[in-house]
N, C-alpha and C. Protein backbone atom coordinates (compact mmCIF):
# COMPACT_ATOMS: atom_id res chain seq x y z
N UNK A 1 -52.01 -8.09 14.13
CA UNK A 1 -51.73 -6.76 13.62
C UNK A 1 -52.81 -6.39 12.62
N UNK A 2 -53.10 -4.96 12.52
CA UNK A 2 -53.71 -4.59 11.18
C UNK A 2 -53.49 -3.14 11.13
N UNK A 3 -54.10 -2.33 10.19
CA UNK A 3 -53.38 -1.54 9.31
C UNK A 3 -54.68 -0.14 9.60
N UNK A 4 -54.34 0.92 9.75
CA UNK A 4 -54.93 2.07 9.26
C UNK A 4 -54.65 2.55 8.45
N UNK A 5 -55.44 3.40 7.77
CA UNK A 5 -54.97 4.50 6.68
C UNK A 5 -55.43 5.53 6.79
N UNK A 6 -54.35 6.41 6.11
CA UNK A 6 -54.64 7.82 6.44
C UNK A 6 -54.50 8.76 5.01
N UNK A 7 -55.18 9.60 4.94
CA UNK A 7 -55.08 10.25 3.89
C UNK A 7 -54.83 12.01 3.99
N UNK A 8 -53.69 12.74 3.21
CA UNK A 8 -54.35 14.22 3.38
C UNK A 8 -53.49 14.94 2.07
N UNK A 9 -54.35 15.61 1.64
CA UNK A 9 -53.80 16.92 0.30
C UNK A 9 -54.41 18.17 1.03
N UNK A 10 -52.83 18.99 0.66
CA UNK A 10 -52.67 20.20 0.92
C UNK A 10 -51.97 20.95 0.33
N UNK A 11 -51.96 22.36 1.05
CA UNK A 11 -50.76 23.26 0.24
C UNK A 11 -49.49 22.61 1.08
N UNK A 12 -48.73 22.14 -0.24
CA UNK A 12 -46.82 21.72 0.78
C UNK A 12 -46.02 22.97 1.34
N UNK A 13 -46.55 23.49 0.99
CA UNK A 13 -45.56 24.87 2.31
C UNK A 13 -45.89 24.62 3.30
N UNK A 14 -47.52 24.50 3.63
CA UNK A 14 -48.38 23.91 4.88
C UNK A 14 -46.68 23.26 5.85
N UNK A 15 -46.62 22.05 5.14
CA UNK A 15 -45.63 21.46 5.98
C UNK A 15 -44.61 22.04 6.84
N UNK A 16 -44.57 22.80 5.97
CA UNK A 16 -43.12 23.75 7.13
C UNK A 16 -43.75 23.60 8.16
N UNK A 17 -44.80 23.93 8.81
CA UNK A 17 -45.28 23.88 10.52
C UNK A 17 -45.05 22.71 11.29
N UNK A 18 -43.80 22.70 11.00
CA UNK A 18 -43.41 21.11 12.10
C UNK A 18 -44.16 21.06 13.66
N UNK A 19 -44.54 22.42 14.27
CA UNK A 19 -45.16 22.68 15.83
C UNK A 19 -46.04 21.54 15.62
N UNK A 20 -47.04 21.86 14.53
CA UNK A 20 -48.04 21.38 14.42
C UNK A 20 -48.50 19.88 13.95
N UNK A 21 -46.85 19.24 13.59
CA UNK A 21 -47.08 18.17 13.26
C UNK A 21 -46.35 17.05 14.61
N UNK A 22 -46.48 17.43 15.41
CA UNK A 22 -45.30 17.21 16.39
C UNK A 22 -46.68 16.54 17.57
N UNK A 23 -46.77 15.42 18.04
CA UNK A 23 -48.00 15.38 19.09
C UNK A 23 -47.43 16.23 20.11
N UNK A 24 -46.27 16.90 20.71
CA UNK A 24 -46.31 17.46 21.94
C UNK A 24 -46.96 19.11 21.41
N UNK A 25 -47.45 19.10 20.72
CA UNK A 25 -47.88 20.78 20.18
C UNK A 25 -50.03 20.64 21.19
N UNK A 26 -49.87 21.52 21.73
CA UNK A 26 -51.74 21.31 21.51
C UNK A 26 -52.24 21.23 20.41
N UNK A 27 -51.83 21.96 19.49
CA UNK A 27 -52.61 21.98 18.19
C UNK A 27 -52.35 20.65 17.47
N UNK A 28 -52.03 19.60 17.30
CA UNK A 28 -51.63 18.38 16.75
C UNK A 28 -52.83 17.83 16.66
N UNK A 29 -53.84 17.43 17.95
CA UNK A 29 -54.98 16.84 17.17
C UNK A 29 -55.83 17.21 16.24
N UNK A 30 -56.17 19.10 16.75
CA UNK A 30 -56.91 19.14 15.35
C UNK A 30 -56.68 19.75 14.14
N UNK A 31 -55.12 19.69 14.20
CA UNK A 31 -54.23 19.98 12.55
C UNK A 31 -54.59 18.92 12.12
N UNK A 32 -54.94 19.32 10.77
CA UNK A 32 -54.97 18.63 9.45
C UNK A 32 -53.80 18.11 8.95
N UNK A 33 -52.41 18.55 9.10
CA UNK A 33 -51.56 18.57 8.68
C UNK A 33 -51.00 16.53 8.70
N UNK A 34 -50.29 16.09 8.64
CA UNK A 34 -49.99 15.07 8.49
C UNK A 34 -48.73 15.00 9.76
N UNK A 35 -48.62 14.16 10.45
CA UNK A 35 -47.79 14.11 11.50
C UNK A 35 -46.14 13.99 10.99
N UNK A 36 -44.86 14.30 11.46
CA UNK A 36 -43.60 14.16 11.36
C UNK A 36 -42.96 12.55 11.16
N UNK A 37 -43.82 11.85 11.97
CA UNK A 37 -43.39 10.48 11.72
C UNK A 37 -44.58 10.11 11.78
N UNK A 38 -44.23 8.86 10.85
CA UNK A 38 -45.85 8.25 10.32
C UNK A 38 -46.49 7.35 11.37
N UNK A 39 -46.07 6.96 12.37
CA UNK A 39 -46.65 6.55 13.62
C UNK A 39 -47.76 6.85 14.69
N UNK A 40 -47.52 8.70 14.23
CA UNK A 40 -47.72 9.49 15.02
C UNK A 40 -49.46 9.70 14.64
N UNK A 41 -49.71 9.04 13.42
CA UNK A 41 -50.99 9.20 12.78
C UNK A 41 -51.75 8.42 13.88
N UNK A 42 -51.16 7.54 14.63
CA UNK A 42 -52.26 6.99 15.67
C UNK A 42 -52.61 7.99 16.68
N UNK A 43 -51.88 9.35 17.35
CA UNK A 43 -52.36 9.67 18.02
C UNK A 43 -53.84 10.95 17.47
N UNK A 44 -54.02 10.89 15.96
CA UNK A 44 -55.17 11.70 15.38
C UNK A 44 -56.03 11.25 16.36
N UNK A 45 -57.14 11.97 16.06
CA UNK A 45 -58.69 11.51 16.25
C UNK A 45 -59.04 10.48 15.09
N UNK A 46 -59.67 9.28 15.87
CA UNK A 46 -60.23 8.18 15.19
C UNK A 46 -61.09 8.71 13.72
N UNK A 47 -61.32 9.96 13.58
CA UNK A 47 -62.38 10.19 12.58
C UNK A 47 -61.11 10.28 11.31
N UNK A 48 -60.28 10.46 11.94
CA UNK A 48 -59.30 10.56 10.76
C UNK A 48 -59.14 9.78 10.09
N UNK A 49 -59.49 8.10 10.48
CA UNK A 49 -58.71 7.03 10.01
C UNK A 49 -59.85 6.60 8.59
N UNK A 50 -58.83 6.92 7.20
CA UNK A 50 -59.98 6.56 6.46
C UNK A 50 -60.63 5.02 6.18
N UNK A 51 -59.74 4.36 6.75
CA UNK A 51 -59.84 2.80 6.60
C UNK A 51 -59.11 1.63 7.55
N UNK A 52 -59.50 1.05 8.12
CA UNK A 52 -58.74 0.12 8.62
C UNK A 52 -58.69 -1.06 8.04
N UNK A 53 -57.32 -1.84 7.76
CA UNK A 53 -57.83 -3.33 7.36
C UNK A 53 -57.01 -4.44 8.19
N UNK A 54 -57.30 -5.91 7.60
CA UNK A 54 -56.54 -6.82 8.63
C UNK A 54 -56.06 -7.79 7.55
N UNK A 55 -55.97 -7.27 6.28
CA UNK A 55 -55.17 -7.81 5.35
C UNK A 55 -54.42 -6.71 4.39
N UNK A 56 -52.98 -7.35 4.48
CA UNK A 56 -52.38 -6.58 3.58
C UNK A 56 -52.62 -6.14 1.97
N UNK A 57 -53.39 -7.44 1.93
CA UNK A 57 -53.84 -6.82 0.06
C UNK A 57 -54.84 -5.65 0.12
N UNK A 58 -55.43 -5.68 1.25
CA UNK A 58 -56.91 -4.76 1.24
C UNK A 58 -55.81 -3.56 1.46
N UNK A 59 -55.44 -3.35 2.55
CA UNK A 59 -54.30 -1.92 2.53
C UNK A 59 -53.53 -1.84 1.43
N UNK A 60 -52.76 -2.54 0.77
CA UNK A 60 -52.14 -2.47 -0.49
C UNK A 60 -53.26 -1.51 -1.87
N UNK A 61 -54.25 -1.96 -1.97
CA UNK A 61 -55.19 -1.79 -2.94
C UNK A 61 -55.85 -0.62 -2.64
N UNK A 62 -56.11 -0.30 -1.29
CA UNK A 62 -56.75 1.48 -0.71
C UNK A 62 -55.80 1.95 -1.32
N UNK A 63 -53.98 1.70 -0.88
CA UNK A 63 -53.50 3.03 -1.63
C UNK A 63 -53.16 3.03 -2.46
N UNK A 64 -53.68 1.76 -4.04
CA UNK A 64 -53.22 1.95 -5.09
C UNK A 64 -54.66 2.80 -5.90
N UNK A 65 -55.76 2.45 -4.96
CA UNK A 65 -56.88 3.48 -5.66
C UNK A 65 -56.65 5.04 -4.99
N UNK A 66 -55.90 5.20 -3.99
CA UNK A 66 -56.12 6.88 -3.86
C UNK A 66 -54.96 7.55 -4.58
N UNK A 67 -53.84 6.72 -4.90
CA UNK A 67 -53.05 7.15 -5.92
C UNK A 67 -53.18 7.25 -6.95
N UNK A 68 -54.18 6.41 -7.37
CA UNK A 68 -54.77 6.37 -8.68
C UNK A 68 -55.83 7.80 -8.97
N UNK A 69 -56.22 8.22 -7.54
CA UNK A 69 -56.92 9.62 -7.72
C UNK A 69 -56.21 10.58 -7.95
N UNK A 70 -54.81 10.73 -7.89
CA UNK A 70 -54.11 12.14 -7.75
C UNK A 70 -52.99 11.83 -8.72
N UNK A 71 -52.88 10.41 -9.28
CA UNK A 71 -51.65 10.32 -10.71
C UNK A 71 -52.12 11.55 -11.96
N UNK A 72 -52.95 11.86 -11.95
CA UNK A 72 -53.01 13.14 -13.11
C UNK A 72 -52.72 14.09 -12.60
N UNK A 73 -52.45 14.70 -11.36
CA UNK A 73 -52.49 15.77 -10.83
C UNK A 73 -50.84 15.72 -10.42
N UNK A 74 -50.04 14.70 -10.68
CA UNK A 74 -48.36 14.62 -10.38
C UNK A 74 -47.47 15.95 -10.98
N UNK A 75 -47.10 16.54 -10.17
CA UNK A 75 -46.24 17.77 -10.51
C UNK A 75 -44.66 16.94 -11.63
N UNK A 76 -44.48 15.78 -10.83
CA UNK A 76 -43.57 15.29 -11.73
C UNK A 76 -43.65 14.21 -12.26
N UNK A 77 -43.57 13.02 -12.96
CA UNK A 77 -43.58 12.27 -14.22
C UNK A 77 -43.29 11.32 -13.03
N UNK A 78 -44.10 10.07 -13.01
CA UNK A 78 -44.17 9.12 -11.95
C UNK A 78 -42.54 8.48 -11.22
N UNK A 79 -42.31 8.90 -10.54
CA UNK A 79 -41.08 8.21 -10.43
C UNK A 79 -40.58 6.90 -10.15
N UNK A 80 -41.03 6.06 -9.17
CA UNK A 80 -41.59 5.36 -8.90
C UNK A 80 -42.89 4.57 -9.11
N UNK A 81 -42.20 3.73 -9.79
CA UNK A 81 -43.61 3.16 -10.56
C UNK A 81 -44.61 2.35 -9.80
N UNK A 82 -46.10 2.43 -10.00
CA UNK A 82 -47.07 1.65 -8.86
C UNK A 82 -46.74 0.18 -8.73
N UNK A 83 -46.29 -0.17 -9.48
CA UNK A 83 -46.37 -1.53 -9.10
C UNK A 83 -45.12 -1.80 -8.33
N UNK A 84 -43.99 -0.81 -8.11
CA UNK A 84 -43.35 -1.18 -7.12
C UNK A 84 -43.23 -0.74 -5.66
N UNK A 85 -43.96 0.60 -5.50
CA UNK A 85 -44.46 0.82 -4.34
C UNK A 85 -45.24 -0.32 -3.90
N UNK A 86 -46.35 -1.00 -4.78
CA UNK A 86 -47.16 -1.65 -4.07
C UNK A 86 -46.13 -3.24 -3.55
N UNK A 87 -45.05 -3.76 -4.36
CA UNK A 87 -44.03 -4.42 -4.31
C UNK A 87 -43.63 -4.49 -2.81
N UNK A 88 -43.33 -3.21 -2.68
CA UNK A 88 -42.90 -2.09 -1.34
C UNK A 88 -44.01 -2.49 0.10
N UNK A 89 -44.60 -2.16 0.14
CA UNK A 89 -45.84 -1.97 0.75
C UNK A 89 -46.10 -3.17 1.23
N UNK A 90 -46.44 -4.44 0.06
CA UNK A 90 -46.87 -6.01 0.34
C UNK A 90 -45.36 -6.34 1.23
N UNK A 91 -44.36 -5.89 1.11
CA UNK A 91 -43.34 -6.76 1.80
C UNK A 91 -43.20 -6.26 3.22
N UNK A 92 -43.58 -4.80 2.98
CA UNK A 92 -43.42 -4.07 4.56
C UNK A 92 -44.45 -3.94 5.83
N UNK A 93 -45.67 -4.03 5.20
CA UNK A 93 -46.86 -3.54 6.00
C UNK A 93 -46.55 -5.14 6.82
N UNK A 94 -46.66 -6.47 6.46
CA UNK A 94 -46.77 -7.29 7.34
C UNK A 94 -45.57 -7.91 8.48
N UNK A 95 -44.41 -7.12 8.38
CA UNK A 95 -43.74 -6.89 8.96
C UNK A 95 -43.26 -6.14 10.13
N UNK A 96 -44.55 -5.43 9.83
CA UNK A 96 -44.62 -3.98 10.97
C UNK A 96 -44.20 -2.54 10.78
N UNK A 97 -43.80 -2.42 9.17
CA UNK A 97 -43.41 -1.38 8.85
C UNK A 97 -44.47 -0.35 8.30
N UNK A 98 -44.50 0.86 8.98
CA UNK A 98 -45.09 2.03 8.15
C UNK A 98 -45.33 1.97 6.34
N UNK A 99 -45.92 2.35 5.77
CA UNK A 99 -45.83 2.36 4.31
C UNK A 99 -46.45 4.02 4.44
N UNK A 100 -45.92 5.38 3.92
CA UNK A 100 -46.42 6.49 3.27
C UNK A 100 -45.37 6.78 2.09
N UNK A 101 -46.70 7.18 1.11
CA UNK A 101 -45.97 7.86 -0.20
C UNK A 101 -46.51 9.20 -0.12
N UNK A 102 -45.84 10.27 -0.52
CA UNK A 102 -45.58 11.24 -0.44
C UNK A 102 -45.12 12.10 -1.99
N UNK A 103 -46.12 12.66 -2.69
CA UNK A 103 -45.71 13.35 -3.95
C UNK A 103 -46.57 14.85 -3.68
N UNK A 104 -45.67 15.50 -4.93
CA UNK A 104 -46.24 17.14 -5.05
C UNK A 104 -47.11 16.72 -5.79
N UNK A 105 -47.77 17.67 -6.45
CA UNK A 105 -48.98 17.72 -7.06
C UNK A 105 -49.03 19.11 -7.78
N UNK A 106 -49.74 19.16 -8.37
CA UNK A 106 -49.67 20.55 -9.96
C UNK A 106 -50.50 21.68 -8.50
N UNK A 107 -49.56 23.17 -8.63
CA UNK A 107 -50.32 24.08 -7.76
C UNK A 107 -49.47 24.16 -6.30
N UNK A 108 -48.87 23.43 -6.33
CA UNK A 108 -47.74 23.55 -4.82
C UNK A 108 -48.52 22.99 -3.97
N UNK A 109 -49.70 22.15 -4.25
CA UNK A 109 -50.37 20.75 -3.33
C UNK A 109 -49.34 19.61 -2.97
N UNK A 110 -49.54 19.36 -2.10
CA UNK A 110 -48.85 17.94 -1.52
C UNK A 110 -49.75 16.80 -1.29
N UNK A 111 -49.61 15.32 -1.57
CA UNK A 111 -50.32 14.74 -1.48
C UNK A 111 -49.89 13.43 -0.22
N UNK A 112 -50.29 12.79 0.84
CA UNK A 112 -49.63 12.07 1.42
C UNK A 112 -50.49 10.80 1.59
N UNK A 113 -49.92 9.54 1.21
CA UNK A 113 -51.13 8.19 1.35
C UNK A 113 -50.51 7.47 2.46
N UNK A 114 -51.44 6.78 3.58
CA UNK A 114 -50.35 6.68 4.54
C UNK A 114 -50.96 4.74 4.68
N UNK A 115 -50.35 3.87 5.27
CA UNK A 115 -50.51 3.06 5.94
C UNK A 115 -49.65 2.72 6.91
N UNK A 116 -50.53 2.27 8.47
CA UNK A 116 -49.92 2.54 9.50
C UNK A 116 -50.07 1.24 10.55
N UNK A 117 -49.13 0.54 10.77
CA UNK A 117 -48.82 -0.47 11.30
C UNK A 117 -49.88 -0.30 13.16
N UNK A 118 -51.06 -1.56 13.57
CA UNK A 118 -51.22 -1.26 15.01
C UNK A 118 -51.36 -2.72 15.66
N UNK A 119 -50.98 -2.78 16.53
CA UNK A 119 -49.71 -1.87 17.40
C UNK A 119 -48.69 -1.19 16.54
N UNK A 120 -47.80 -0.36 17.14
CA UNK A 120 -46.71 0.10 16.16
C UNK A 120 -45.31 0.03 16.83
N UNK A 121 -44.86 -0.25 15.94
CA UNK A 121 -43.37 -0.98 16.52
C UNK A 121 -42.64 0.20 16.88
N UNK A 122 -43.16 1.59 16.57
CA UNK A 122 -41.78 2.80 16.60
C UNK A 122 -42.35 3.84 17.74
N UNK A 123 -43.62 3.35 18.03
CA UNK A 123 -44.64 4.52 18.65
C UNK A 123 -45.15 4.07 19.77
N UNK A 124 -45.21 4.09 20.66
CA UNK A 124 -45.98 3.35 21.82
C UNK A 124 -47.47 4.18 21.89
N UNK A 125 -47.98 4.34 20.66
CA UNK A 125 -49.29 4.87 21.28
C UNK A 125 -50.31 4.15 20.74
N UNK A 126 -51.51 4.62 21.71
CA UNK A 126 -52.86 3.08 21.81
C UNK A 126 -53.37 2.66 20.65
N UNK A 127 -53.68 2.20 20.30
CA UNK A 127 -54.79 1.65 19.14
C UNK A 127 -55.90 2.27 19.53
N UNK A 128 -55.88 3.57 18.27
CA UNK A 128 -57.20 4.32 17.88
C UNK A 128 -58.72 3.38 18.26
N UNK A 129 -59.96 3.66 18.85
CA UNK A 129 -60.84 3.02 18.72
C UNK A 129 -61.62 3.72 17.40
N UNK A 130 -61.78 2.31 16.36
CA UNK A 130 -62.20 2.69 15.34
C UNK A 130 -62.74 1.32 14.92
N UNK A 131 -64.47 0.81 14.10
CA UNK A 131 -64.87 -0.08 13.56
C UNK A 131 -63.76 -0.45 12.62
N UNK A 132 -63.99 -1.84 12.22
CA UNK A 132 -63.18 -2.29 10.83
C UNK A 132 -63.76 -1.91 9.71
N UNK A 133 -63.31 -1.99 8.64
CA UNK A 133 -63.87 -1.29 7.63
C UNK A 133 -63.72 -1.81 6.39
């Protein structure tokens, strides 16, 4: 197994367009938008994937630095504290579970950090061709 990641900030109203987050939409590959279920990030285009890894600490640590980019920009007062998402994350990713966190952001931005189990236990779709990284 190993791990992609995915990254995207936007306006969160954006989201309402479920069409578009849906792979049976045409528009799904080249929405920006973040998919409905986090599985679904495998069927993006490979350019999407900001990282792949084949250890859980390396995926653990991508999304404690891109969270670490947007903790000043938190619309609300951390709720969840990093060290237990990452708690979260180390127990789930090698199990086969999805890991995305999901916060607002100051301005009605949404922010989404994703890590994504491949193969995937919920999704039957291919393993993106993408270098390791």
């Amino acid at each position: 197994m190993h791990w992609h990641a995915y990254q995207w900030i936007g306006a969160g109203a954006d989201r309402g367009n479920e069409a578009e987050r849906r792979p049976a939409s045409p528009d799904f590959p080249a929405s920006l938008l973040p998919p409905m279920r986090t599985g679904d990030w495998l069927v993006k285009p490979a350019s999407r994937i900001a990282a792949t890894f084949h250890q859980v600490e390396q995926a653990a640590g991508w999304m404690a630095g891109e969270y670490g980019k947007v903790r000043e920009a938190l619309l609300l007062p951390e709720g969840i504290p990093l060290e237990d998402r990452l708690l979260g994350a180390r127990d789930l990713l090698p199990r086969g579970v999805d890991v995305q966190w999901g916060e607002w952001l100051h301005g009605g931005r949404f922010v989404t950090i994703g890590v994504i189990c491949c193969p995937n236990r919920h999704v039957l779709h291919p393993c993106p061709a993408t270098p390791s990284r």
